[in-house]
PDB file of N, CA and C in Angstrom:
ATOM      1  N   UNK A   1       4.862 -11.613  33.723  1.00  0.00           N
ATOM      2  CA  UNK A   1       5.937 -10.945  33.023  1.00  0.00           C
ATOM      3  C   UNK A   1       6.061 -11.482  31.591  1.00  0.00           C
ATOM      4  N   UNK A   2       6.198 -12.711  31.662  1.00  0.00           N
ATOM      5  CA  UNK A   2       6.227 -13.443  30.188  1.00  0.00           C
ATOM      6  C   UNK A   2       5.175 -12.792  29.120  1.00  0.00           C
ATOM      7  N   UNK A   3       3.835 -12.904  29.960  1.00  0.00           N
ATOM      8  CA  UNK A   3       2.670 -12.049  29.298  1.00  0.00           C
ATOM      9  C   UNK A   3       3.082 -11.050  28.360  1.00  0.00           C
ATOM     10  N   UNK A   4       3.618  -9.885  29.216  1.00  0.00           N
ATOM     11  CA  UNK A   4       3.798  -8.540  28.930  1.00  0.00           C
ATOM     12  C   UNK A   4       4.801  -8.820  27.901  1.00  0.00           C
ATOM     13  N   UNK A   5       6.109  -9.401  27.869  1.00  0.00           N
ATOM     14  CA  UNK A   5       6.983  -9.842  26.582  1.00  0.00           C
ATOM     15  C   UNK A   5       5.973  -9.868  25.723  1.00  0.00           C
ATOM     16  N   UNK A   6       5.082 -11.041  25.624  1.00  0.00           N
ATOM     17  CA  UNK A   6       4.849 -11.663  24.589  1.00  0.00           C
ATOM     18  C   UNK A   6       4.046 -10.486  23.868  1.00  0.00           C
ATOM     19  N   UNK A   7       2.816  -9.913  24.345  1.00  0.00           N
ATOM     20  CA  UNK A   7       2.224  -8.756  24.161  1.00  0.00           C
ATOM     21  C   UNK A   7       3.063  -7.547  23.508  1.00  0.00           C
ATOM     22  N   UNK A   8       4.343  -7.360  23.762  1.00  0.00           N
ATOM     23  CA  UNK A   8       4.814  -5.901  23.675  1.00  0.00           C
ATOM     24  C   UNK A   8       5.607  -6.821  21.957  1.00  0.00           C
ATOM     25  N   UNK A   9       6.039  -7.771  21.668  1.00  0.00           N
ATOM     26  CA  UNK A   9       6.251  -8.068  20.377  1.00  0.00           C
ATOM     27  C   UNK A   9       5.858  -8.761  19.676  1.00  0.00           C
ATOM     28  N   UNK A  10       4.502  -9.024  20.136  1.00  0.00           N
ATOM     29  CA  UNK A  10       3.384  -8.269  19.142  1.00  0.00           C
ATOM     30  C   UNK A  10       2.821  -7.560  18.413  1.00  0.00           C
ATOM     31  N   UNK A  11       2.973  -6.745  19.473  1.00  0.00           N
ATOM     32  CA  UNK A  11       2.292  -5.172  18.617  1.00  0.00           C
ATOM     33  C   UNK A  11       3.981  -4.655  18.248  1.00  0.00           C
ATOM     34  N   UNK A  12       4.992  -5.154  18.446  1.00  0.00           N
ATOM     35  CA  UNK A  12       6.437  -4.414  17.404  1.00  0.00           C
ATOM     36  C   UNK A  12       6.220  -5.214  15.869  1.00  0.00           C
ATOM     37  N   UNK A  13       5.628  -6.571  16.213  1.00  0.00           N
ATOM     38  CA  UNK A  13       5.419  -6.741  14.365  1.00  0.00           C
ATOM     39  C   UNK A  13       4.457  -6.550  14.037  1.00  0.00           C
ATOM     40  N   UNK A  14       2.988  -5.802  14.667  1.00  0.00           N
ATOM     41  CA  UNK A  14       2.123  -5.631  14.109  1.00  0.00           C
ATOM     42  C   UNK A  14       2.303  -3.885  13.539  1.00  0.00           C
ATOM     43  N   UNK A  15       2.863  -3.230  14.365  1.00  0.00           N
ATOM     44  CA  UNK A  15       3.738  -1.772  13.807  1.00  0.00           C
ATOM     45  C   UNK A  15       4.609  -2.018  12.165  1.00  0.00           C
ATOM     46  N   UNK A  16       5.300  -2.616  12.780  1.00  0.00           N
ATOM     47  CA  UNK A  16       6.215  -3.022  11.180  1.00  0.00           C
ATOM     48  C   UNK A  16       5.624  -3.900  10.374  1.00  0.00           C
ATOM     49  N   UNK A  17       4.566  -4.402  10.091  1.00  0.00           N
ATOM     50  CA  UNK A  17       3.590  -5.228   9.417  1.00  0.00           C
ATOM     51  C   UNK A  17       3.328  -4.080   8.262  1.00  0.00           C
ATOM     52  N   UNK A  18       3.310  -4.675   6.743  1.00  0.00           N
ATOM     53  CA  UNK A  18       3.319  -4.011   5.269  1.00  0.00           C
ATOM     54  C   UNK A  18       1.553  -3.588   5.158  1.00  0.00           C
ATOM     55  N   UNK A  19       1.050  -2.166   4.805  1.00  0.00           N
ATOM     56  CA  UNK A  19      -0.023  -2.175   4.062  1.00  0.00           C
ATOM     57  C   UNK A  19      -0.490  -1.370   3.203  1.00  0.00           C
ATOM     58  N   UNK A  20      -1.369  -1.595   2.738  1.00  0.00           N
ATOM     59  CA  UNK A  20      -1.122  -0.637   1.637  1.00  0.00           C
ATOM     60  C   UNK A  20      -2.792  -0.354   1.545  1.00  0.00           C
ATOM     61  N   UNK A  21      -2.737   1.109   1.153  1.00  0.00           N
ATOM     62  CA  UNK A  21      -4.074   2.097   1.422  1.00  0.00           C
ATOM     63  C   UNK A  21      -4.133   2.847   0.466  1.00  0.00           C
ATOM     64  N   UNK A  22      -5.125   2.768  -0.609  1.00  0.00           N
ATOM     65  CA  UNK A  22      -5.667   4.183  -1.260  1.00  0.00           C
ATOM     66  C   UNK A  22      -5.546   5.123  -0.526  1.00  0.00           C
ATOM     67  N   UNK A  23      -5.096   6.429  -1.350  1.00  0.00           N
ATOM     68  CA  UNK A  23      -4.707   7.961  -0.612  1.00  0.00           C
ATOM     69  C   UNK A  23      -5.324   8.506  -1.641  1.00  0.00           C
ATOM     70  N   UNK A  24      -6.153   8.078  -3.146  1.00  0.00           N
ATOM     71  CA  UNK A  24      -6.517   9.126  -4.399  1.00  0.00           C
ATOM     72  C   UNK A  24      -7.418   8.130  -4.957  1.00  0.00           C
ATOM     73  N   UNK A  25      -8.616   8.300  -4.977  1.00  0.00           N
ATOM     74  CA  UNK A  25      -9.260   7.236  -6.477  1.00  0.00           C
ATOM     75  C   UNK A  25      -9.725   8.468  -7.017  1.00  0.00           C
ATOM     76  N   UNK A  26     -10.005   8.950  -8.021  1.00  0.00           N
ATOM     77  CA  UNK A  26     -10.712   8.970  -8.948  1.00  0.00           C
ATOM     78  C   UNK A  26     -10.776   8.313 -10.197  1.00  0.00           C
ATOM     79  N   UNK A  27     -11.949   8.723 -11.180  1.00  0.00           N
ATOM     80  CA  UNK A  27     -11.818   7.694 -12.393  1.00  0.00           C
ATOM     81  C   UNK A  27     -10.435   7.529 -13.382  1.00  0.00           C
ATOM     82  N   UNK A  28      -9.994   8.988 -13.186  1.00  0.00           N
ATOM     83  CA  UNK A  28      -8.568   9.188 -14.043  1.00  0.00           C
ATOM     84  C   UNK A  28      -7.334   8.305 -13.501  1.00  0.00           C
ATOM     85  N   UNK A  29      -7.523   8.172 -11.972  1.00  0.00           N
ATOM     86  CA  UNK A  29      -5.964   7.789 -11.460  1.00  0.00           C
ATOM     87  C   UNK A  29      -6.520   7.447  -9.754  1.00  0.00           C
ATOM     88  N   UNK A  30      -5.530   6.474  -9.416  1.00  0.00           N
ATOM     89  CA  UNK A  30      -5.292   6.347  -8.188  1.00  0.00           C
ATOM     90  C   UNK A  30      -4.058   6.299  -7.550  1.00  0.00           C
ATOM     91  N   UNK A  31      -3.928   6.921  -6.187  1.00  0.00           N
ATOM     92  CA  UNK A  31      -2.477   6.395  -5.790  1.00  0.00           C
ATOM     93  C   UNK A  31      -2.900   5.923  -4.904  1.00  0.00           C
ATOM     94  N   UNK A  32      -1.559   4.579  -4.561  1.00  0.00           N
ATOM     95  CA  UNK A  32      -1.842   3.935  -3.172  1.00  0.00           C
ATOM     96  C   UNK A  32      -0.384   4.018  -2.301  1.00  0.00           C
ATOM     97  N   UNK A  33      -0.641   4.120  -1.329  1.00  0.00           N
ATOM     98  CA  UNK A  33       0.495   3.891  -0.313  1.00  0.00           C
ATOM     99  C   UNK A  33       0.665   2.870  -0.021  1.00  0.00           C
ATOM    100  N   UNK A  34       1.535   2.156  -0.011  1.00  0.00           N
ATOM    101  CA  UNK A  34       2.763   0.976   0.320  1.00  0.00           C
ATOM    102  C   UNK A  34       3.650   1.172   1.146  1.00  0.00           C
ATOM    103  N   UNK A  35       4.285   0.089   1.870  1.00  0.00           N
ATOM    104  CA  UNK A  35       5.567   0.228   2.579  1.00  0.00           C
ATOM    105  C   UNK A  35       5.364  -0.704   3.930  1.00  0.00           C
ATOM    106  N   UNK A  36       6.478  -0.706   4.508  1.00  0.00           N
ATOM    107  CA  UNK A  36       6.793  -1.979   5.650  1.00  0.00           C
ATOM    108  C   UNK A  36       7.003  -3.046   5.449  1.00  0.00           C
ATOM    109  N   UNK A  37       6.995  -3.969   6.565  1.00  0.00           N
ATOM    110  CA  UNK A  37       7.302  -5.144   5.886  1.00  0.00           C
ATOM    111  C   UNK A  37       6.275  -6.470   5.327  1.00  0.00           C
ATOM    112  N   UNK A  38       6.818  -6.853   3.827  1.00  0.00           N
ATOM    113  CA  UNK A  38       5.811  -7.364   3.365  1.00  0.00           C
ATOM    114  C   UNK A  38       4.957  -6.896   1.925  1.00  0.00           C
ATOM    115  N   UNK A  39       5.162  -5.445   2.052  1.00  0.00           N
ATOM    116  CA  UNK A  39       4.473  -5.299   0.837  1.00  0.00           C
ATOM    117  C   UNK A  39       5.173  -4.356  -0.143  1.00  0.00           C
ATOM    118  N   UNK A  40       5.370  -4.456  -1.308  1.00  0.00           N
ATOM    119  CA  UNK A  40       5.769  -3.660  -2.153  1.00  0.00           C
ATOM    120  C   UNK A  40       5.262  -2.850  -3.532  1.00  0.00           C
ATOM    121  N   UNK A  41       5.509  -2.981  -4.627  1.00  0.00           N
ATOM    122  CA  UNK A  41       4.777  -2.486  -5.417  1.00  0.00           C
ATOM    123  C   UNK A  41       3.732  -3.411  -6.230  1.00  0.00           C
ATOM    124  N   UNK A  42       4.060  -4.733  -6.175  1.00  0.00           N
ATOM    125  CA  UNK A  42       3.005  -5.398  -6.621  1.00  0.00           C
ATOM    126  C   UNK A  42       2.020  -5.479  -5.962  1.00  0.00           C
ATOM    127  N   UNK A  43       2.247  -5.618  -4.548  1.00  0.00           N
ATOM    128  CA  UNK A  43       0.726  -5.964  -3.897  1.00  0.00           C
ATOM    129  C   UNK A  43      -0.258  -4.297  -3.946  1.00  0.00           C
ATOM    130  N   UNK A  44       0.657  -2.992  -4.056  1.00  0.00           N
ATOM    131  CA  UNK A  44       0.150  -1.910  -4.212  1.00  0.00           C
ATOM    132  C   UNK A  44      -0.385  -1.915  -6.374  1.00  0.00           C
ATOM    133  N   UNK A  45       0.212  -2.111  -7.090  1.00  0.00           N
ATOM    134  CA  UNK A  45      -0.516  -2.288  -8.253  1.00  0.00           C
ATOM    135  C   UNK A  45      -1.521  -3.598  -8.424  1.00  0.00           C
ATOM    136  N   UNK A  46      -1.383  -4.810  -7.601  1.00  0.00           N
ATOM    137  CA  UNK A  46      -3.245  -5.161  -7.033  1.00  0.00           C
ATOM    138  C   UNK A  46      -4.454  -4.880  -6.557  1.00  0.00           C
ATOM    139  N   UNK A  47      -4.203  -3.840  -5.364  1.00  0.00           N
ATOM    140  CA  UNK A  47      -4.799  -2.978  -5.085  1.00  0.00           C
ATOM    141  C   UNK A  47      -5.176  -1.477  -5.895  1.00  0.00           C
ATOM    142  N   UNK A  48      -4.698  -0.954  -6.771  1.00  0.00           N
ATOM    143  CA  UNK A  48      -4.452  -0.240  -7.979  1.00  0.00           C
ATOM    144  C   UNK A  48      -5.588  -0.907  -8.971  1.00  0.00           C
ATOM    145  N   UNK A  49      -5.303  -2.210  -9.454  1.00  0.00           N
ATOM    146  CA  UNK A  49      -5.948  -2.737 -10.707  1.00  0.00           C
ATOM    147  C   UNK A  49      -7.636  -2.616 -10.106  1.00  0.00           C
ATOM    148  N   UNK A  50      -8.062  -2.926  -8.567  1.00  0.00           N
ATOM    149  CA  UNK A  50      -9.082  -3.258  -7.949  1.00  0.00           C
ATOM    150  C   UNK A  50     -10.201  -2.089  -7.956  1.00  0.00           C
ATOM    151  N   UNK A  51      -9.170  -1.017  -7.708  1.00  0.00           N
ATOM    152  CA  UNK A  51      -9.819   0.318  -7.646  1.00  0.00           C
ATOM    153  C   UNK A  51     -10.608   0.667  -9.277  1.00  0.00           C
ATOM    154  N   UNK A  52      -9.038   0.561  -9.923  1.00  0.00           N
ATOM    155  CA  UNK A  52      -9.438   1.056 -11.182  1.00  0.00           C
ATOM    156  C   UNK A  52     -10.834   0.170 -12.249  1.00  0.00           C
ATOM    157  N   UNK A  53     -10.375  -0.840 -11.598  1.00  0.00           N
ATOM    158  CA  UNK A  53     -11.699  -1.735 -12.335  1.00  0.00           C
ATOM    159  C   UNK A  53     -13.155  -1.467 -11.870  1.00  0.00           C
ATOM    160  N   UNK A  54     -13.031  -0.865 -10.302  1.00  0.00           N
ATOM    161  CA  UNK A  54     -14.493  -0.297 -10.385  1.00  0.00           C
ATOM    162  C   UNK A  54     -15.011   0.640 -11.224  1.00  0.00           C
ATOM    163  N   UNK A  55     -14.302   1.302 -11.726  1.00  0.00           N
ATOM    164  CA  UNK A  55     -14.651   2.471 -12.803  1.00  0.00           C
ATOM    165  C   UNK A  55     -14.615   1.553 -14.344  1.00  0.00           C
ATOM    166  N   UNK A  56     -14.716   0.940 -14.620  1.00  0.00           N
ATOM    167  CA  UNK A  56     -14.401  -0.246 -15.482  1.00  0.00           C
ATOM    168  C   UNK A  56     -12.940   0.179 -16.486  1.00  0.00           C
ATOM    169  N   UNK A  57     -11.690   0.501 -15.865  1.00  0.00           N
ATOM    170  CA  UNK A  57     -10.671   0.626 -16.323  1.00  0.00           C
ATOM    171  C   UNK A  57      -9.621   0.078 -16.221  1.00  0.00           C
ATOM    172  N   UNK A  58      -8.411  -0.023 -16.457  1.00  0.00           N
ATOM    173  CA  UNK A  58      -6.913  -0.968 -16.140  1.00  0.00           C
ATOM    174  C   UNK A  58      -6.008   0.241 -15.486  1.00  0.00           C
ATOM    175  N   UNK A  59      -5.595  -0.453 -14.603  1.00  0.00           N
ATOM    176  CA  UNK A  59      -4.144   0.666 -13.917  1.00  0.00           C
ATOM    177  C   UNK A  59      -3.039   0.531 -14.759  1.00  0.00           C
ATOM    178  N   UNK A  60      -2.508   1.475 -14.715  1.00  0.00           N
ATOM    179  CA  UNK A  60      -0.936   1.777 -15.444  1.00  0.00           C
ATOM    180  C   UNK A  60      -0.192   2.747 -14.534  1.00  0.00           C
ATOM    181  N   UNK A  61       0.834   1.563 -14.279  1.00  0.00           N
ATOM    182  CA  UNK A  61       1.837   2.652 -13.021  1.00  0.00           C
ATOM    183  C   UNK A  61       2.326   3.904 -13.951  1.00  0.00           C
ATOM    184  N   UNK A  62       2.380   4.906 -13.218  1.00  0.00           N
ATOM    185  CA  UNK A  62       2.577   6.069 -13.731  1.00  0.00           C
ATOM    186  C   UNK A  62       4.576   6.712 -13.039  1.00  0.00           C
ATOM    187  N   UNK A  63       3.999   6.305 -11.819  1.00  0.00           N
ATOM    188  CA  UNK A  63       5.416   7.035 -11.257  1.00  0.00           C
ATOM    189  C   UNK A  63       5.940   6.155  -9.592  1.00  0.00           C
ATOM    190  N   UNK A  64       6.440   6.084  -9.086  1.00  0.00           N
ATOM    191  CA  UNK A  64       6.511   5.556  -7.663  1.00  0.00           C
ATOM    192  C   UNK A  64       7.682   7.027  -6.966  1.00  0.00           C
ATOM    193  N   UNK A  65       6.798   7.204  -5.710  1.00  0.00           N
ATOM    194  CA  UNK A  65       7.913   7.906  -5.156  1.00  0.00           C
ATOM    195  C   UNK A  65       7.787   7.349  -3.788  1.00  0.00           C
ATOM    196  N   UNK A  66       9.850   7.174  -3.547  1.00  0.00           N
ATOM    197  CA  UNK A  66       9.910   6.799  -1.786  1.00  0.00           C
ATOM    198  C   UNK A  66      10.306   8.090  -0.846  1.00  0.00           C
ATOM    199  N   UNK A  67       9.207   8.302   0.167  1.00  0.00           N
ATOM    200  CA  UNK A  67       9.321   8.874   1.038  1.00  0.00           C
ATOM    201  C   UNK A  67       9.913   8.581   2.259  1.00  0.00           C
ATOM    202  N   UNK A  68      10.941   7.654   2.384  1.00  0.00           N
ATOM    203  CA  UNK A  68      11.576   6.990   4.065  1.00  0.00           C
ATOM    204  C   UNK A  68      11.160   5.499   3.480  1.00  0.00           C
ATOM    205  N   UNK A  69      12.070   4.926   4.542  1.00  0.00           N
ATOM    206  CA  UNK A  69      11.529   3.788   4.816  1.00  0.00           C
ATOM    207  C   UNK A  69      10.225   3.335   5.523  1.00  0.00           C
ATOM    208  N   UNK A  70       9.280   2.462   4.698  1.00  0.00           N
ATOM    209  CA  UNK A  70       7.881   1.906   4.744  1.00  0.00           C
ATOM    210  C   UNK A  70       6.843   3.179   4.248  1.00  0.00           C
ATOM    211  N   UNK A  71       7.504   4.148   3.659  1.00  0.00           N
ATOM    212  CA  UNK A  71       6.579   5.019   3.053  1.00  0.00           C
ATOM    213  C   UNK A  71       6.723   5.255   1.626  1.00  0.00           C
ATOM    214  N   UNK A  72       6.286   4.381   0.648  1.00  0.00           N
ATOM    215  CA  UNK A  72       6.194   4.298  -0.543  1.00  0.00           C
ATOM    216  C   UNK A  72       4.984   4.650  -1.284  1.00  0.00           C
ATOM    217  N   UNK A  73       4.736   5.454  -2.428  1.00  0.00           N
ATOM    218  CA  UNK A  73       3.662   5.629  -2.764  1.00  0.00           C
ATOM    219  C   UNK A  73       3.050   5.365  -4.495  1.00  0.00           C
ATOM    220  N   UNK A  74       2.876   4.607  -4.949  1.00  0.00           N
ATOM    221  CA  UNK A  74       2.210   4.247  -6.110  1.00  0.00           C
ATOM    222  C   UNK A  74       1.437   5.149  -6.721  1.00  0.00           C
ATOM    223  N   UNK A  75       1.774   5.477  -7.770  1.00  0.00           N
ATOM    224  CA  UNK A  75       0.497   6.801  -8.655  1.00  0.00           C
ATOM    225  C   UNK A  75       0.424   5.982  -9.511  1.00  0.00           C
ATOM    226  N   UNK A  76      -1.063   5.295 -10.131  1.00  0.00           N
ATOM    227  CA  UNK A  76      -1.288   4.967 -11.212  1.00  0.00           C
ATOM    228  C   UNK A  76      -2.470   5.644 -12.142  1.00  0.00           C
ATOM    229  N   UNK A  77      -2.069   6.052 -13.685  1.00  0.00           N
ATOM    230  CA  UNK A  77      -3.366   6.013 -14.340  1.00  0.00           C
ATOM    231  C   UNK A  77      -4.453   5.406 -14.463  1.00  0.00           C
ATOM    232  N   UNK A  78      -5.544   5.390 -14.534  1.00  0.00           N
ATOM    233  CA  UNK A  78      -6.803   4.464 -14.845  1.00  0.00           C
ATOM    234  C   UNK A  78      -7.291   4.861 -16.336  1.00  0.00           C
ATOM    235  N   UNK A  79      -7.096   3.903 -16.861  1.00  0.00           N
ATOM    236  CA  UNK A  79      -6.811   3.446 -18.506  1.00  0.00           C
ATOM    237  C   UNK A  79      -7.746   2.787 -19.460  1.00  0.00           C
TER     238      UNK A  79
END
């Protein structure tokens, strides 16, 4: 029984655990999705700068829109 506790909140903070995912690269712009717990717009404009530097460019946040809670989304230019 203890098992099954321990197991079932687990996976409740691995659900609510923050990450953040490209949803757009191209060379002009990327957006990334953010949200949950843990991550916000900086760790999403790190991930932003990473993208954009493969194209050999700099990110520039452009806009943020929140969709709910843990659904945040980062649009940046690539500059």
């Amino acid at each position: 029984m203890r098992r099954i506790a321990l197991f079932c909140g687990l996976l409740a903070v691995t659900a609510c655990s923050g990450s953040t995912e490209v949803v757009e690269n191209s060379p002009t712009a990327v957006t990334v999705k953010f949200g949950g717990f843990g991550t916000d717009i900086d760790d999403a404009t790190q991930l932003a700068q990473k993208v954009c530097a493969s194209h050999g460019k700099t990110a520039r946040l452009r806009r943020v829109n929140d969709e709910g809670i843990g659904r945040h989304f980062g649009h940046f230019d690539c500059v």
